[in-house]
N, C-alpha and C. Protein backbone atom coordinates (compact mmCIF):
# COMPACT_ATOMS: atom_id res chain seq x y z
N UNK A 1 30.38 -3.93 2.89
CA UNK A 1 29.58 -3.02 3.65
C UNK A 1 28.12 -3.19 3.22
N UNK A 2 27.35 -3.37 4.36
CA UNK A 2 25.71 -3.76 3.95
C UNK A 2 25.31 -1.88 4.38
N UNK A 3 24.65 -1.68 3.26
CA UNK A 3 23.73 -0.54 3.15
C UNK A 3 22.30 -0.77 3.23
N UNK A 4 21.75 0.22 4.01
CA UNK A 4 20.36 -0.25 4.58
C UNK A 4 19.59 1.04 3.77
N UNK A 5 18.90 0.96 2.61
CA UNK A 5 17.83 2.21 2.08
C UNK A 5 16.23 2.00 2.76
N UNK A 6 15.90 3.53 3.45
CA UNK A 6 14.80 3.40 4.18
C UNK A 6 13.52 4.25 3.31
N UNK A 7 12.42 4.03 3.25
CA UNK A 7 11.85 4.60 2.56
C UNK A 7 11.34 5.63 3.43
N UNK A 8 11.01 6.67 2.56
CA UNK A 8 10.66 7.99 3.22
C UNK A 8 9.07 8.16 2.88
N UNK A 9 8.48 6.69 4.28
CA UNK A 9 6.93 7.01 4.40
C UNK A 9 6.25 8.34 4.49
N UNK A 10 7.15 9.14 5.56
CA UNK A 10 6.38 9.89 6.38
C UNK A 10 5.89 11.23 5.25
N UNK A 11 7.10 11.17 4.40
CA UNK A 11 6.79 12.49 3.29
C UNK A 11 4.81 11.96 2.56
N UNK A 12 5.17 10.67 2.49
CA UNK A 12 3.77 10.60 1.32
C UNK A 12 3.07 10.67 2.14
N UNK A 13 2.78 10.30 3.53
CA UNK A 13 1.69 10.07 4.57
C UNK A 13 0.94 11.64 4.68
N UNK A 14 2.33 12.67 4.82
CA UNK A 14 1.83 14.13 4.99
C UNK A 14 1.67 14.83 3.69
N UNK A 15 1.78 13.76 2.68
CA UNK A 15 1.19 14.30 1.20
C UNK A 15 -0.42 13.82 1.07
N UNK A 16 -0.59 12.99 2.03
CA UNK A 16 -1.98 12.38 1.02
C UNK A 16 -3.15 12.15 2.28
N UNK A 17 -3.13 13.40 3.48
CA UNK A 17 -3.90 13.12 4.43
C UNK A 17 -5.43 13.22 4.40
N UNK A 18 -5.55 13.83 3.04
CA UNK A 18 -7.13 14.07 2.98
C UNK A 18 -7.29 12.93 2.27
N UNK A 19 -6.17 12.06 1.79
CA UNK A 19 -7.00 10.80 0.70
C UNK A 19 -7.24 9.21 2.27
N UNK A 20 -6.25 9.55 2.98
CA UNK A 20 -6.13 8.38 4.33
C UNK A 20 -7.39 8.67 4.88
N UNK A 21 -7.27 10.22 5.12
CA UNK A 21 -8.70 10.49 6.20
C UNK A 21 -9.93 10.41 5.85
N UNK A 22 -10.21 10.21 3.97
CA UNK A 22 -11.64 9.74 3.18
C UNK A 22 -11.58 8.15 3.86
N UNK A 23 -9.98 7.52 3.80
CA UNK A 23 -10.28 6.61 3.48
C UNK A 23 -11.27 5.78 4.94
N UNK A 24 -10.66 6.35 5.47
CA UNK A 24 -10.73 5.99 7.24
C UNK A 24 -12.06 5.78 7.61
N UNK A 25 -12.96 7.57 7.46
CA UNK A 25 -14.15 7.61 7.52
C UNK A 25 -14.95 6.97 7.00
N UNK A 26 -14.74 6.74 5.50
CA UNK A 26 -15.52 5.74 4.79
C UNK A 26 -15.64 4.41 5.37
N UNK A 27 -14.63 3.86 5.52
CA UNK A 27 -14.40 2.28 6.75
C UNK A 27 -15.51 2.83 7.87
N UNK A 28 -15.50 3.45 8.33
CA UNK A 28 -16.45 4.15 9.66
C UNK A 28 -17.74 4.38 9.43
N UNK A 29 -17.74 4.82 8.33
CA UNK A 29 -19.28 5.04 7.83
C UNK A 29 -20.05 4.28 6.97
N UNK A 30 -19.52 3.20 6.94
CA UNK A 30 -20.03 1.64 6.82
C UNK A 30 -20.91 1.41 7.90
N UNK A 31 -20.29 1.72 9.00
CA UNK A 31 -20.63 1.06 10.14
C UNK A 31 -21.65 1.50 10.85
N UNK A 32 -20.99 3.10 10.97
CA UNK A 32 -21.73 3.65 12.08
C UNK A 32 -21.88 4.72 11.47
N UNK A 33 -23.08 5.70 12.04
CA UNK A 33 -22.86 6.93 11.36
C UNK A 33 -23.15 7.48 9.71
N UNK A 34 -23.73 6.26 9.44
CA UNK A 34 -23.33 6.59 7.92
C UNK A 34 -24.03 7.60 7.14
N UNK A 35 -25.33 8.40 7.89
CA UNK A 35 -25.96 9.39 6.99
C UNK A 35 -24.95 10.99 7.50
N UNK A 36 -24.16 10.70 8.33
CA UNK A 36 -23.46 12.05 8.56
C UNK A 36 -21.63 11.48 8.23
N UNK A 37 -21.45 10.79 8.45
CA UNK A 37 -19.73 10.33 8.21
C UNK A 37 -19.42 10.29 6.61
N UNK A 38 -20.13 9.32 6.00
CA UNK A 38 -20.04 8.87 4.42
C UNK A 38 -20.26 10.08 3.32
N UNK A 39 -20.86 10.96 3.70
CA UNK A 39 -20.86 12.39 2.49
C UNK A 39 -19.49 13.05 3.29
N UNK A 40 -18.70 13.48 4.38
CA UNK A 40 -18.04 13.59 4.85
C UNK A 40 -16.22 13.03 3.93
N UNK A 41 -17.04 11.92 4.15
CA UNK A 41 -15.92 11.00 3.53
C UNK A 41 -16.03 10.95 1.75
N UNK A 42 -16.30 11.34 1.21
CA UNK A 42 -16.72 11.20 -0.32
C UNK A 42 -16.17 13.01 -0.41
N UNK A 43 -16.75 14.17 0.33
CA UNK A 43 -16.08 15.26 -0.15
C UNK A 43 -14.57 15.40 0.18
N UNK A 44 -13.95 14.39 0.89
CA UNK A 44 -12.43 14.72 1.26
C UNK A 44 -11.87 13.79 0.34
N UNK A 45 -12.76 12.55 -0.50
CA UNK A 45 -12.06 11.99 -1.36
C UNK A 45 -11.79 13.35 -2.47
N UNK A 46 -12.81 13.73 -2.89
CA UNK A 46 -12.94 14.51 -4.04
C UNK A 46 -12.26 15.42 -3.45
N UNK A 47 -11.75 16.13 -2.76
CA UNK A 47 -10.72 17.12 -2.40
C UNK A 47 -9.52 16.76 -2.49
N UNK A 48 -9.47 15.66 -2.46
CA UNK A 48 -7.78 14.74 -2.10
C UNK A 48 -7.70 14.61 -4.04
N UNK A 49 -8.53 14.28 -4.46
CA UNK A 49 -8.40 14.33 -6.39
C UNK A 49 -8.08 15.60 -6.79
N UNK A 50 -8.42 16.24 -6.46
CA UNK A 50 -8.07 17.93 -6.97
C UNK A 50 -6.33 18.44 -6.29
N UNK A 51 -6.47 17.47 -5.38
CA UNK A 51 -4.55 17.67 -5.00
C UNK A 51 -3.36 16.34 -5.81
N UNK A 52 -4.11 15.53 -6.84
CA UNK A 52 -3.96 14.72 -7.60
C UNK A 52 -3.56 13.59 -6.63
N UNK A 53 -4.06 13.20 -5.40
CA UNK A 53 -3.79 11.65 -4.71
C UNK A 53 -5.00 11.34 -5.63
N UNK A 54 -4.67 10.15 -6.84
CA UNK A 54 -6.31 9.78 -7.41
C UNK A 54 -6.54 8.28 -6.50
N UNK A 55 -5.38 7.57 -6.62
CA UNK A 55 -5.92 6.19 -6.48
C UNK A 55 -6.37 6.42 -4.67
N UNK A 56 -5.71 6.63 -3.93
CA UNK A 56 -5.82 6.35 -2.38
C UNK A 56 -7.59 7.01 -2.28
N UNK A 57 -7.82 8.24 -3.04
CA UNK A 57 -9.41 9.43 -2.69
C UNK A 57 -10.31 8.35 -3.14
N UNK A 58 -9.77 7.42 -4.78
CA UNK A 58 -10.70 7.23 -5.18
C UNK A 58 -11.40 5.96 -4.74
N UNK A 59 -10.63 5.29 -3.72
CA UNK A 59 -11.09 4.36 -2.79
C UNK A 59 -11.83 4.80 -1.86
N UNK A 60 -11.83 6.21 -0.73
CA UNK A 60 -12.20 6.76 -0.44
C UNK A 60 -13.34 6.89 -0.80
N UNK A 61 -13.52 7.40 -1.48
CA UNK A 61 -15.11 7.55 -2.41
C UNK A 61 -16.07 6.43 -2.52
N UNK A 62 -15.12 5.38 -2.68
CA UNK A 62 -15.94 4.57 -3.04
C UNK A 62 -16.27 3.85 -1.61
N UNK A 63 -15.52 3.95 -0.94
CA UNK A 63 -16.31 3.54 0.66
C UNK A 63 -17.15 4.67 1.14
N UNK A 64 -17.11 5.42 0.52
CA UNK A 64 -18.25 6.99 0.98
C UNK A 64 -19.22 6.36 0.91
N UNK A 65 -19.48 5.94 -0.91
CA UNK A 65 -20.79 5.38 -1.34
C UNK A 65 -21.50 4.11 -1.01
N UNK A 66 -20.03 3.47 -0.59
CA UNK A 66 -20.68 2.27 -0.37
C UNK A 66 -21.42 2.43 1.23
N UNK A 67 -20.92 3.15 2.35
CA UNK A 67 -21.46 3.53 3.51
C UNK A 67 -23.04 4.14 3.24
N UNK A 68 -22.92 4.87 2.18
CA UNK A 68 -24.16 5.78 2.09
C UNK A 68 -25.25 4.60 1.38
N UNK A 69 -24.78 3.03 0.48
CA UNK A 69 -25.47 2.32 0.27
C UNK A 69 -25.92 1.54 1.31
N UNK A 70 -25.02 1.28 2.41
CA UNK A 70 -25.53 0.62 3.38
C UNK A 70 -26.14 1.16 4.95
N UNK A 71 -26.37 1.85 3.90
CA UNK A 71 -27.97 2.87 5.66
C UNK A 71 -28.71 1.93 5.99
N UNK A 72 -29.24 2.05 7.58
CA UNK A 72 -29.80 1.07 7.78
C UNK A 72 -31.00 1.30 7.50
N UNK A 73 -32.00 0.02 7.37
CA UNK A 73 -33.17 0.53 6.93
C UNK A 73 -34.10 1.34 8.28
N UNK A 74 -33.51 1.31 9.24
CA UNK A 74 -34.19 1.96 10.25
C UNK A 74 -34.29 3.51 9.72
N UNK A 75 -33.21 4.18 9.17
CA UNK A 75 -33.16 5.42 8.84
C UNK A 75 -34.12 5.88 8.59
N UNK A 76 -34.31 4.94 7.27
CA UNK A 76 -35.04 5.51 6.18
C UNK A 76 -36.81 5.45 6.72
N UNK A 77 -36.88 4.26 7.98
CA UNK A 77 -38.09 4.31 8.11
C UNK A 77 -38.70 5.81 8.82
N UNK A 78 -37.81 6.44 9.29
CA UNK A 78 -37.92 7.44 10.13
C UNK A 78 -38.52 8.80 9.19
N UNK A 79 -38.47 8.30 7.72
CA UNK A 79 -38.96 9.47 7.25
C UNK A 79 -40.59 9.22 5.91
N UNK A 80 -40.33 7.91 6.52
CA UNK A 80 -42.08 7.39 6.15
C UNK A 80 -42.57 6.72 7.06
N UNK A 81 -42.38 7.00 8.41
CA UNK A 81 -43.64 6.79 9.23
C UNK A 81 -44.73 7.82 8.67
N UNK A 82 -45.91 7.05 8.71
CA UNK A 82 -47.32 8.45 8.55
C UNK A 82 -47.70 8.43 9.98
């Protein structure tokens, strides 16, 4: 008799939605968006750590920052035009 064991994704998926949904935004706020998406995405990492998901938030985070490193420089010109 072949026995088939299935893993039970769906439990961790609805355990760790604030660490997926840092992670997501952060991917997003690379891109687009990044002076309103990427702090977004960095406080749901750090929320997802306080529910102990560390590793999945703390990727999260780190695409927060890395989004918030890669602003475009247009942004920034917008607040030193004289």
């Amino acid at each position: 008799m072949i026995r088939v064991y299935y893993l039970n994704m769906t439990e961790n998926v609805k355990k760790q939605k604030l660490s997926i949904f840092s992670i997501l935004l952060g991917l997003i706020g690379i891109f687009i968006l990044s002076p309103i998406i990427s702090p977004i995405a960095i406080i749901l990492g750090f929320l997802g750590i306080r529910k102990k998901e560390y590793v999945l938030s703390s990727v999260g985070i780190f695409l927060g920052l890395l989004g918030l490193l890669t602003l475009h420089p247009y942004f920034f010109s917008l607040f030193f035009i004289k």
